[in-house]
N, C-alpha and C. Protein backbone atom coordinates (compact mmCIF):
# COMPACT_ATOMS: atom_id res chain seq x y z
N UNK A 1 29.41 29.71 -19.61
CA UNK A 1 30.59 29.67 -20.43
C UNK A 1 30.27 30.27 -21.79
N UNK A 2 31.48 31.23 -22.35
CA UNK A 2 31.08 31.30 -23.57
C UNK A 2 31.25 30.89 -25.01
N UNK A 3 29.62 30.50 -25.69
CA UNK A 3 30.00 29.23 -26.37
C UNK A 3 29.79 29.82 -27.96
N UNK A 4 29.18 31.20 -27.90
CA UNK A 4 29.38 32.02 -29.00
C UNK A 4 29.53 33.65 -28.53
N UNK A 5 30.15 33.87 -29.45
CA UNK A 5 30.67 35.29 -29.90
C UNK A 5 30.62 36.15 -30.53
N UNK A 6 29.64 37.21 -30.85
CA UNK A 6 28.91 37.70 -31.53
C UNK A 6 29.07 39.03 -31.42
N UNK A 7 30.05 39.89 -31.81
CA UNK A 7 30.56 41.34 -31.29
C UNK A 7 29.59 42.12 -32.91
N UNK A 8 28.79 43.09 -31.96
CA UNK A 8 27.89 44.15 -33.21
C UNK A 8 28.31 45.58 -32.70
N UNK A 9 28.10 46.44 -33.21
CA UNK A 9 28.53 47.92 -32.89
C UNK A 9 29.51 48.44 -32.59
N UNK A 10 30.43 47.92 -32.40
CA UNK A 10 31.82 48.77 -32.14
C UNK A 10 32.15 50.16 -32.28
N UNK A 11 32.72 50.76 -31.50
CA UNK A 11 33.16 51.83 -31.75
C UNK A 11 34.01 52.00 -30.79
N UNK A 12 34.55 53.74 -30.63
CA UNK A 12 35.49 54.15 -29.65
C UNK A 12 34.33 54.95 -28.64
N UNK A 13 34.91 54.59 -27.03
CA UNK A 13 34.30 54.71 -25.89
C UNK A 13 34.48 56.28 -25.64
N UNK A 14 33.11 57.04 -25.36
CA UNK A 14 33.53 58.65 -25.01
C UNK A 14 33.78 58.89 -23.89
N UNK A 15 33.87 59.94 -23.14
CA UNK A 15 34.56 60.32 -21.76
C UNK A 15 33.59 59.78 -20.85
N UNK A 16 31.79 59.58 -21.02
CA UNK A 16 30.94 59.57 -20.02
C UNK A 16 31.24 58.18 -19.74
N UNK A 17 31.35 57.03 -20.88
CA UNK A 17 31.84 55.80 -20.51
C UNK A 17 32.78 55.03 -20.31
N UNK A 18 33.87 55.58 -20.66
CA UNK A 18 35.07 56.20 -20.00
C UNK A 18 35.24 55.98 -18.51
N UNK A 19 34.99 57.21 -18.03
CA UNK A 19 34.21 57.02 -16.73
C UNK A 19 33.88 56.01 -15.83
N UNK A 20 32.51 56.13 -16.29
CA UNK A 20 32.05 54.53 -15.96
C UNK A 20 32.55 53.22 -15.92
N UNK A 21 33.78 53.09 -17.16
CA UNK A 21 33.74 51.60 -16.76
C UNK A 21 35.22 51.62 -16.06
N UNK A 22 35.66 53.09 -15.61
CA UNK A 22 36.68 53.23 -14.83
C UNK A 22 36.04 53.13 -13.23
N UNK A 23 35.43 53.38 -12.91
CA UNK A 23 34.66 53.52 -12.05
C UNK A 23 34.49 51.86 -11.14
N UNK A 24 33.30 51.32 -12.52
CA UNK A 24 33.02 49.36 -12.46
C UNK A 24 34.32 48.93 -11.79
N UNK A 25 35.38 49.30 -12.93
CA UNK A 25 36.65 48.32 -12.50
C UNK A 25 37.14 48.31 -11.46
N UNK A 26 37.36 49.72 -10.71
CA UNK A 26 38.03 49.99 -9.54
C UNK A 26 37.26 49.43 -8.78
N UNK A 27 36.03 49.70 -8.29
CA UNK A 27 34.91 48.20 -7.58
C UNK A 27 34.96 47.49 -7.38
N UNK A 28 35.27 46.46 -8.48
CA UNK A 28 35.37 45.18 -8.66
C UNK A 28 36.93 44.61 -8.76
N UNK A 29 37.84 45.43 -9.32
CA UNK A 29 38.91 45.15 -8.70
C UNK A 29 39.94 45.79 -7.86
N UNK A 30 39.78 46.77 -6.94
CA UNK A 30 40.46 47.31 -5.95
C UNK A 30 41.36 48.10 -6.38
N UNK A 31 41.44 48.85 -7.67
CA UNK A 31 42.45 49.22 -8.39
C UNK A 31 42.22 50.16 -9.45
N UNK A 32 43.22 51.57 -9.44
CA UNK A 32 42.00 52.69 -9.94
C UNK A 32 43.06 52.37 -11.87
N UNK A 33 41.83 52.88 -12.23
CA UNK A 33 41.93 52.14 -14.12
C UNK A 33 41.58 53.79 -14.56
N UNK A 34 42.58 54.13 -16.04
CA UNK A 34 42.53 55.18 -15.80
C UNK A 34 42.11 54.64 -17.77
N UNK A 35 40.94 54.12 -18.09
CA UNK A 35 40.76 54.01 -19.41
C UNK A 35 40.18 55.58 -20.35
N UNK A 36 40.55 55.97 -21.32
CA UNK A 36 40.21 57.21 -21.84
C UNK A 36 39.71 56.81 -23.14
N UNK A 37 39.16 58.13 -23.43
CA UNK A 37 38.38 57.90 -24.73
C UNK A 37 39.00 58.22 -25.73
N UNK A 38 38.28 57.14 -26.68
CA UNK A 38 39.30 57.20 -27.75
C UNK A 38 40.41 56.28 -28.05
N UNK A 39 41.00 55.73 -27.18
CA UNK A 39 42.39 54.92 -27.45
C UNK A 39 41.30 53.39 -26.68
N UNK A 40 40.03 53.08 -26.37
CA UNK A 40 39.42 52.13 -25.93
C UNK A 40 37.71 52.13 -26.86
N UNK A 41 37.43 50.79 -26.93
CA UNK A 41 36.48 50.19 -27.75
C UNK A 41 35.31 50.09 -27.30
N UNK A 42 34.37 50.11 -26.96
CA UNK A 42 33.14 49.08 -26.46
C UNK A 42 32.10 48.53 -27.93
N UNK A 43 31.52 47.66 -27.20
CA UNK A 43 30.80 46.60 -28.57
C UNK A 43 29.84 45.70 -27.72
N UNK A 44 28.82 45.17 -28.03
CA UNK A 44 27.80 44.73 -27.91
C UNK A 44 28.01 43.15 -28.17
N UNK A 45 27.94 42.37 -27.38
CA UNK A 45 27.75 40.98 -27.53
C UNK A 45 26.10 40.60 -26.97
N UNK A 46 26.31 38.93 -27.25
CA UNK A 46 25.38 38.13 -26.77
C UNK A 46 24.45 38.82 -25.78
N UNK A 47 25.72 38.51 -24.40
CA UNK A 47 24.98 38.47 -23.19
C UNK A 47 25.82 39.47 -21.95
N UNK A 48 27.00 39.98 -22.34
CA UNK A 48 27.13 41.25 -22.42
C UNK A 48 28.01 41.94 -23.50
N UNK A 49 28.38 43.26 -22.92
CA UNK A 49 28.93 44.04 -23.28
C UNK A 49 30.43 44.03 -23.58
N UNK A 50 31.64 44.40 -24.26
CA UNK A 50 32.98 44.18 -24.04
C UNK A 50 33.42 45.79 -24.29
N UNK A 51 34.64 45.94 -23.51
CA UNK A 51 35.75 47.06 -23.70
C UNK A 51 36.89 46.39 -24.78
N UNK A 52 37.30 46.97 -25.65
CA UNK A 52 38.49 46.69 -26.40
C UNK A 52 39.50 47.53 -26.21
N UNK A 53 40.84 47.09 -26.15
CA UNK A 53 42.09 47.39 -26.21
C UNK A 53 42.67 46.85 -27.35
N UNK A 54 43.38 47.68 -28.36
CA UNK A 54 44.24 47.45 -29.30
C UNK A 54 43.70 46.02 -30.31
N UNK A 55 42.18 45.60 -30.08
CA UNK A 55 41.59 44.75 -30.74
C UNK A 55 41.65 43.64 -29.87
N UNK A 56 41.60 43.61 -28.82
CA UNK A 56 41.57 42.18 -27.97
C UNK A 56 40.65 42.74 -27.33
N UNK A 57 39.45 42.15 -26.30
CA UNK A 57 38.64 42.25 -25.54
C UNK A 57 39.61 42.07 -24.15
N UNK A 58 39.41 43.41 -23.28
CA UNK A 58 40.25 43.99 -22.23
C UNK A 58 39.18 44.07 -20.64
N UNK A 59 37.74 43.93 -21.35
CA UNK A 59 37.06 43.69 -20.40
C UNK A 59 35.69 43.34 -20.48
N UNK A 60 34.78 42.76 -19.66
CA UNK A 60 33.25 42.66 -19.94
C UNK A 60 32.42 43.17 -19.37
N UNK A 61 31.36 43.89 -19.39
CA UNK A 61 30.31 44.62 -19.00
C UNK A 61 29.02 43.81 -19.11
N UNK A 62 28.48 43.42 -17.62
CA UNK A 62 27.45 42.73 -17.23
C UNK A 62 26.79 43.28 -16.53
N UNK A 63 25.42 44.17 -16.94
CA UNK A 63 24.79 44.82 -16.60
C UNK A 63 25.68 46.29 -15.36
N UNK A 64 25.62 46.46 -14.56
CA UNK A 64 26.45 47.37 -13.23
C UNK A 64 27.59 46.74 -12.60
N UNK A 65 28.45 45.58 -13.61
CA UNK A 65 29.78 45.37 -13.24
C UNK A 65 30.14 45.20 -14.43
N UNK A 66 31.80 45.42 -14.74
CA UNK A 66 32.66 45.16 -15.63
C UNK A 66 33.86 44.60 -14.59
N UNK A 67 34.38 43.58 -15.00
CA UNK A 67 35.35 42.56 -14.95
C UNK A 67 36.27 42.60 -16.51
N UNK A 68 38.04 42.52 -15.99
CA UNK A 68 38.84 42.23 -16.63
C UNK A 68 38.61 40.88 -17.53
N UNK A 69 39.08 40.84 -18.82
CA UNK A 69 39.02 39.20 -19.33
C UNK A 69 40.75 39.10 -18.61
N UNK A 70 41.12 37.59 -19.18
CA UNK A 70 42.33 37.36 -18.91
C UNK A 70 43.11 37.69 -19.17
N UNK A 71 42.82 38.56 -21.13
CA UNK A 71 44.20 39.67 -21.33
C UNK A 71 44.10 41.05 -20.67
N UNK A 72 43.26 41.72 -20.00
CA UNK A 72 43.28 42.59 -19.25
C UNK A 72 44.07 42.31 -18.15
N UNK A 73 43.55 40.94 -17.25
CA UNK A 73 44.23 40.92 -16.02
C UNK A 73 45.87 40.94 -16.36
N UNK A 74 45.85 40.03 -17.22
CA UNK A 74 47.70 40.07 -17.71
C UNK A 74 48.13 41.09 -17.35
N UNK A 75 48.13 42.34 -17.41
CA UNK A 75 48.03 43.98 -17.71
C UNK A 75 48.17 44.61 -16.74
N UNK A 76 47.67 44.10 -15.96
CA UNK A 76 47.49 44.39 -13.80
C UNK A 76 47.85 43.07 -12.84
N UNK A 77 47.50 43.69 -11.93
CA UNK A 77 47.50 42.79 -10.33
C UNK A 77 46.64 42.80 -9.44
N UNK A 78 45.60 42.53 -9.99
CA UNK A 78 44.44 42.87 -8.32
C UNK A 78 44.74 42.42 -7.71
N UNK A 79 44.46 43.10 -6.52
CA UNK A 79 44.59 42.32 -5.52
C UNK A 79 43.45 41.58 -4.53
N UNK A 80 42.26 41.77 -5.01
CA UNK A 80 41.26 41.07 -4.95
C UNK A 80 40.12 40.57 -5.72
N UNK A 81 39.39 39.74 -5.21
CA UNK A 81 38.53 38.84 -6.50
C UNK A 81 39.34 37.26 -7.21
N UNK A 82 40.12 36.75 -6.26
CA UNK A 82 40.42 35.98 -7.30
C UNK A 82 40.20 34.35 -6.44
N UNK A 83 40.67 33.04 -6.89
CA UNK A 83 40.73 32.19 -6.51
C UNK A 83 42.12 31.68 -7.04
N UNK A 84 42.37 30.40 -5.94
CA UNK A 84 43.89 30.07 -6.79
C UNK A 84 43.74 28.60 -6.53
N UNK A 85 43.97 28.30 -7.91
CA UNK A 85 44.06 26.64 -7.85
C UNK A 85 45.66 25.86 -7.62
N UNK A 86 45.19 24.54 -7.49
CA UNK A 86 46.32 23.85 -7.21
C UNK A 86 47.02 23.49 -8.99
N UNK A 87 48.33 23.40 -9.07
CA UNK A 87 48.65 22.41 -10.07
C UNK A 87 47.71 21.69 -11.06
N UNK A 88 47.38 20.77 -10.36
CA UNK A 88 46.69 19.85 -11.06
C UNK A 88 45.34 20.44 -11.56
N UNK A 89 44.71 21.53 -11.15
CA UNK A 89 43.91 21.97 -11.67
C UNK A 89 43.98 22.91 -12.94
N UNK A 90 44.58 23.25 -13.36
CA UNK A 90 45.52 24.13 -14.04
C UNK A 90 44.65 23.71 -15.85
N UNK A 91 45.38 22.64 -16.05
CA UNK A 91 44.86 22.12 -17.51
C UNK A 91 43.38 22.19 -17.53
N UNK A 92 42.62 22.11 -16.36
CA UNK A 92 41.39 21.16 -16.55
C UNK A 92 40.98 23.10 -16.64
N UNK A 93 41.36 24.28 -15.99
CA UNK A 93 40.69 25.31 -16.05
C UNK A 93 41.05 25.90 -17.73
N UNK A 94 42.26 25.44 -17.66
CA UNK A 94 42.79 26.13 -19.15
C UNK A 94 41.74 25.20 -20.54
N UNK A 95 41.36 24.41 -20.21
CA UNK A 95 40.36 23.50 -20.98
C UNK A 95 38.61 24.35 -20.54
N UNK A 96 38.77 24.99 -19.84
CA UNK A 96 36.92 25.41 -19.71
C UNK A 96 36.24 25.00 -18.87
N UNK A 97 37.00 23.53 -17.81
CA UNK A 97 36.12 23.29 -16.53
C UNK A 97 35.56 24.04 -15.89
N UNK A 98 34.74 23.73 -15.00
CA UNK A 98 34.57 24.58 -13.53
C UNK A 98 35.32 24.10 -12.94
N UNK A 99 35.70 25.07 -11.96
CA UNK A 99 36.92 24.82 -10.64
C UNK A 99 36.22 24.35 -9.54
N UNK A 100 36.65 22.80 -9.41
CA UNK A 100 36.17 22.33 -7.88
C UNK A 100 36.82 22.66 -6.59
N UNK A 101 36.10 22.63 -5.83
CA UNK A 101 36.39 23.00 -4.56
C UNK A 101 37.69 22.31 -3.98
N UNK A 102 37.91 21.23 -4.26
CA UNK A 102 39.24 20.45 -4.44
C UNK A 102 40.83 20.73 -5.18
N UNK A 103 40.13 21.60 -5.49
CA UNK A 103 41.34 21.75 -6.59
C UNK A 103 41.77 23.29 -5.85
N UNK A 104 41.26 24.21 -4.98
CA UNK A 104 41.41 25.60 -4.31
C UNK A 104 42.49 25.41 -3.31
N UNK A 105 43.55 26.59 -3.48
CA UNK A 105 44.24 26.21 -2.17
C UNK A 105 44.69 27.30 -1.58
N UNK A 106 43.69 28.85 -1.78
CA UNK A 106 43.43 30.00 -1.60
C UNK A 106 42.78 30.56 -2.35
N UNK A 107 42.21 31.76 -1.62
CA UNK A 107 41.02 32.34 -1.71
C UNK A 107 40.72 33.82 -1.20
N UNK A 108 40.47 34.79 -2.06
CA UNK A 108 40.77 36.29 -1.55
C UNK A 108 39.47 36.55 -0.35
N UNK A 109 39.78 36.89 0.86
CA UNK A 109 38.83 36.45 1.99
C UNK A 109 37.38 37.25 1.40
N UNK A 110 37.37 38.22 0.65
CA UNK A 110 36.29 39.07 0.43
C UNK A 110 34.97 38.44 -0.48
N UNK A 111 35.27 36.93 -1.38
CA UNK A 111 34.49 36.43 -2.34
C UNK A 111 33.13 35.99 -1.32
N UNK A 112 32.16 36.34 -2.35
CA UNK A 112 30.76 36.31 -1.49
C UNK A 112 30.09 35.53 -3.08
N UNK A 113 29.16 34.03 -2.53
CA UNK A 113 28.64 33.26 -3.18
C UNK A 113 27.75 34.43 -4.64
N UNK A 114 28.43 34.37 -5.77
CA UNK A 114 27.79 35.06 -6.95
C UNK A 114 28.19 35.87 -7.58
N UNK A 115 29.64 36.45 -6.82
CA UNK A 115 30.39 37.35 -7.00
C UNK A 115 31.38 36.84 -8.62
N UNK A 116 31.65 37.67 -9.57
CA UNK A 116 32.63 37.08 -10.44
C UNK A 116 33.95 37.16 -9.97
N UNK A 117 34.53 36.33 -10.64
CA UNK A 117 36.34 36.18 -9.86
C UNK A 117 37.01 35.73 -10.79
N UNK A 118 38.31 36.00 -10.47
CA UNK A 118 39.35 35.58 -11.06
C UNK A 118 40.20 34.31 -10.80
N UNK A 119 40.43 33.52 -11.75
CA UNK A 119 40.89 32.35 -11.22
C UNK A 119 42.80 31.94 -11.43
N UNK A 120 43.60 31.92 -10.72
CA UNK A 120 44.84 32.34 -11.08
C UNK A 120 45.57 30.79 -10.27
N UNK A 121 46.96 30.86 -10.91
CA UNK A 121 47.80 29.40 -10.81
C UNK A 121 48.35 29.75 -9.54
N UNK A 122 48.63 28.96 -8.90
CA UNK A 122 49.66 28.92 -7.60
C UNK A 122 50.96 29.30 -7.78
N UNK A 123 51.95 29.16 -9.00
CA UNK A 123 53.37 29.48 -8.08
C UNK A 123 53.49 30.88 -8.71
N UNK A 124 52.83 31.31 -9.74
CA UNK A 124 53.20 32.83 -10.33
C UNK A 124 51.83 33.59 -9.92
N UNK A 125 51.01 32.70 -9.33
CA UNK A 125 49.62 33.96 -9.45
C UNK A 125 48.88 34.51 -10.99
N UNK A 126 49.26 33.58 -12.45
CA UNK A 126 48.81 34.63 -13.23
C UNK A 126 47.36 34.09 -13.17
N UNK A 127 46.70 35.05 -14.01
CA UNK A 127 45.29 34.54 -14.13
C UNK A 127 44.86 33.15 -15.66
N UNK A 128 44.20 33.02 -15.16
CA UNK A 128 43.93 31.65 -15.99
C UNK A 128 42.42 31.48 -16.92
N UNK A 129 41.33 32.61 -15.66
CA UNK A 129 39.86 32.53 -16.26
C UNK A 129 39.46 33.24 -15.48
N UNK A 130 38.24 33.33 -15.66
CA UNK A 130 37.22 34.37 -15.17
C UNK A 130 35.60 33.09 -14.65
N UNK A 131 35.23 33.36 -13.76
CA UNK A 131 33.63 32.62 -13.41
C UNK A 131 33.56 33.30 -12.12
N UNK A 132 32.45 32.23 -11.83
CA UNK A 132 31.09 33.07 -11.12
C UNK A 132 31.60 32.12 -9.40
N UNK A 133 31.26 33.15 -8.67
CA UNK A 133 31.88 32.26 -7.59
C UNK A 133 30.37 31.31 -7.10
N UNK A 134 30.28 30.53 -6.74
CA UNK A 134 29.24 29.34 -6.47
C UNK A 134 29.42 29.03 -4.98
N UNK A 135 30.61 29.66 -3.98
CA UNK A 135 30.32 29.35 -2.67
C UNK A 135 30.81 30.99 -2.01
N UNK A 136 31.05 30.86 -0.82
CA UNK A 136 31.55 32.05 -0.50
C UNK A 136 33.12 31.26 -0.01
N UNK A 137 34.15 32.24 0.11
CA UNK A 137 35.40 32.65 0.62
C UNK A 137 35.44 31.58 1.17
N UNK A 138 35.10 30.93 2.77
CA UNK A 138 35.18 29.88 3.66
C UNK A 138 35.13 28.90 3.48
N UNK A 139 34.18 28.52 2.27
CA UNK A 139 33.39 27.84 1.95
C UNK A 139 33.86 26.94 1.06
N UNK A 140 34.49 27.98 0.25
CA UNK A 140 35.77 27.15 -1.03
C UNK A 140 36.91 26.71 -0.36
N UNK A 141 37.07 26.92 0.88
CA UNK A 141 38.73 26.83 1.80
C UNK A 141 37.90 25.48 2.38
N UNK A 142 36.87 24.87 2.93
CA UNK A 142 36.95 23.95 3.98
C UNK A 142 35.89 22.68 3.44
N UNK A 143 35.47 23.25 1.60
CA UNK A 143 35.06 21.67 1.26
C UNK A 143 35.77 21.11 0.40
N UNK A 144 35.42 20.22 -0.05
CA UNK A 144 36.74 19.57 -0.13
C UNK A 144 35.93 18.13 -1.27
N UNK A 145 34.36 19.08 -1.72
CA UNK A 145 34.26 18.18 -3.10
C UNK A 145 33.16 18.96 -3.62
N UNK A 146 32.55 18.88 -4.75
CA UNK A 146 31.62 19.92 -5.54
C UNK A 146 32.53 21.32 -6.11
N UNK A 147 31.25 21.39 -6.87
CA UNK A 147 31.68 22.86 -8.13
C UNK A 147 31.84 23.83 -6.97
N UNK A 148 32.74 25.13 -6.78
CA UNK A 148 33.48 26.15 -6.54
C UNK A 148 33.08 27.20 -7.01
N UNK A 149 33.49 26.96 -8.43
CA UNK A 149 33.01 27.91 -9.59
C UNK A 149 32.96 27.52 -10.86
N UNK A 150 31.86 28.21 -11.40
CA UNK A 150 31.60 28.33 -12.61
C UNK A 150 32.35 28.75 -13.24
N UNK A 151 32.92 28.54 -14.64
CA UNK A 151 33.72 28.70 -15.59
C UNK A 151 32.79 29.96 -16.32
N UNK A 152 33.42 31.03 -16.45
CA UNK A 152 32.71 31.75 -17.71
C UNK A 152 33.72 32.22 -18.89
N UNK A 153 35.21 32.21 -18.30
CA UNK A 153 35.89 33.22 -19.52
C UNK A 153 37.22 31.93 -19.26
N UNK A 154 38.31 31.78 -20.22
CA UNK A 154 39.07 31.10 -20.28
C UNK A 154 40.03 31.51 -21.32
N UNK A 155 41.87 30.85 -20.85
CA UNK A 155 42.70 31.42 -21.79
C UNK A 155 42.54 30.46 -22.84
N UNK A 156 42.43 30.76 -24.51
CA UNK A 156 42.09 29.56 -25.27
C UNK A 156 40.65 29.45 -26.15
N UNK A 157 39.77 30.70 -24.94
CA UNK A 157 38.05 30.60 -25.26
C UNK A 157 38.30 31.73 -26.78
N UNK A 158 37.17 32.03 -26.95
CA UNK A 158 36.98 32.97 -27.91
C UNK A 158 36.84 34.68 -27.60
N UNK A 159 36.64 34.38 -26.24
CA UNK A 159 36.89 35.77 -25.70
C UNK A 159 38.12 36.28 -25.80
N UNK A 160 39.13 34.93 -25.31
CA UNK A 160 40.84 35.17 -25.62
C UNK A 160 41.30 35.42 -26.98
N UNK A 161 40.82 34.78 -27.59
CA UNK A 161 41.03 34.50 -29.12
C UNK A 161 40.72 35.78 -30.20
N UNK A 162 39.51 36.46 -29.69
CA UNK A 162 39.49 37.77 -30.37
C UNK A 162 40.64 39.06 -30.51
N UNK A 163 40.13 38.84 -31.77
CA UNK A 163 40.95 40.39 -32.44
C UNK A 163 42.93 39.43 -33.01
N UNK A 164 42.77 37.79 -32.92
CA UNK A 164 43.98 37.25 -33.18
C UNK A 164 44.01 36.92 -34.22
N UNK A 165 45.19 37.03 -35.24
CA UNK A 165 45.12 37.00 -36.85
C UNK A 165 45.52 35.32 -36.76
N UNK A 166 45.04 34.45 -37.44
CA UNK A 166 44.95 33.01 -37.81
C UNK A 166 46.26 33.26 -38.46
């Protein structure tokens, strides 16, 4: 989870990385991203990397993947990578939990134990957070107690919170 935030170097992204993290995204989320240089950011954190849009962090770069944050996903629709909780799970993800296996009541069949994902509400589908998947696909569908996933990004965190005037 992230518990500091530490953005150094900023600048505007050139065509080669550009590229690239057009490339990551479509990968990781099934969906071709047409980011250009110049009108997009990259910057150096902690423990990774971020893309900026219009001063909000639009995505993260972890070593040979980049993943949407939650104001990116806002923005789109993947259609894969994600998990979907029940109701009642809802507050406890919007608070920074991990998502228990209890609380899942679909699951994009393709998630493989380690994979990052998206974690989204049941009756609209939006996204809610970002973590690490901790079982595979089946696995989150047929237990029914223990962690699911790891929490890494959240609406509310400081990842969300960047680039917002107080």
């Amino acid at each position: 989870m992230v518990t500091q935030l530490n953005i150094k170097k900023r600048r505007p992204i050139n065509k080669k990385e550009a590229k690239r993290f057009n490339k990551l995204l479509s990968e990781t989320h099934g969906l071709e991203f047409s980011l250009s240089a110049g009108k997009y950011e990259t910057a150096i954190s902690n423990d990774f990397d971020v893309i900026i849009q219009q001063g909000h962090i639009f995505g993260m770069v972890i070593g040979d993947m980049a993943h949407l944050s939650v104001r990116g996903l806002l923005s789109t629709t993947p259609e894969k990578g994600w998990v979907q909780v029940d109701k009642g799970a809802v507050p406890f993800v919007c608070n920074g939990a991990n998502v228990m296996a209890a609380g899942i009541n679909a699951v994009s069949p393709e998630i493989i134990k380690g994979q990052y994902i998206w974690i989204r509400e049941e009756n609209y589908q939006k996204p809610l957070g970002i973590g690490k998947a901790l079982l595979n696909a089946d696995e989150m569908l047929t237990s029914n107690q223990g962690k699911a996933v790891e929490a890494l990004h959240y609406i509310g965190d400081k990842i969300w919170g960047y680039g917002v005037k107080d």
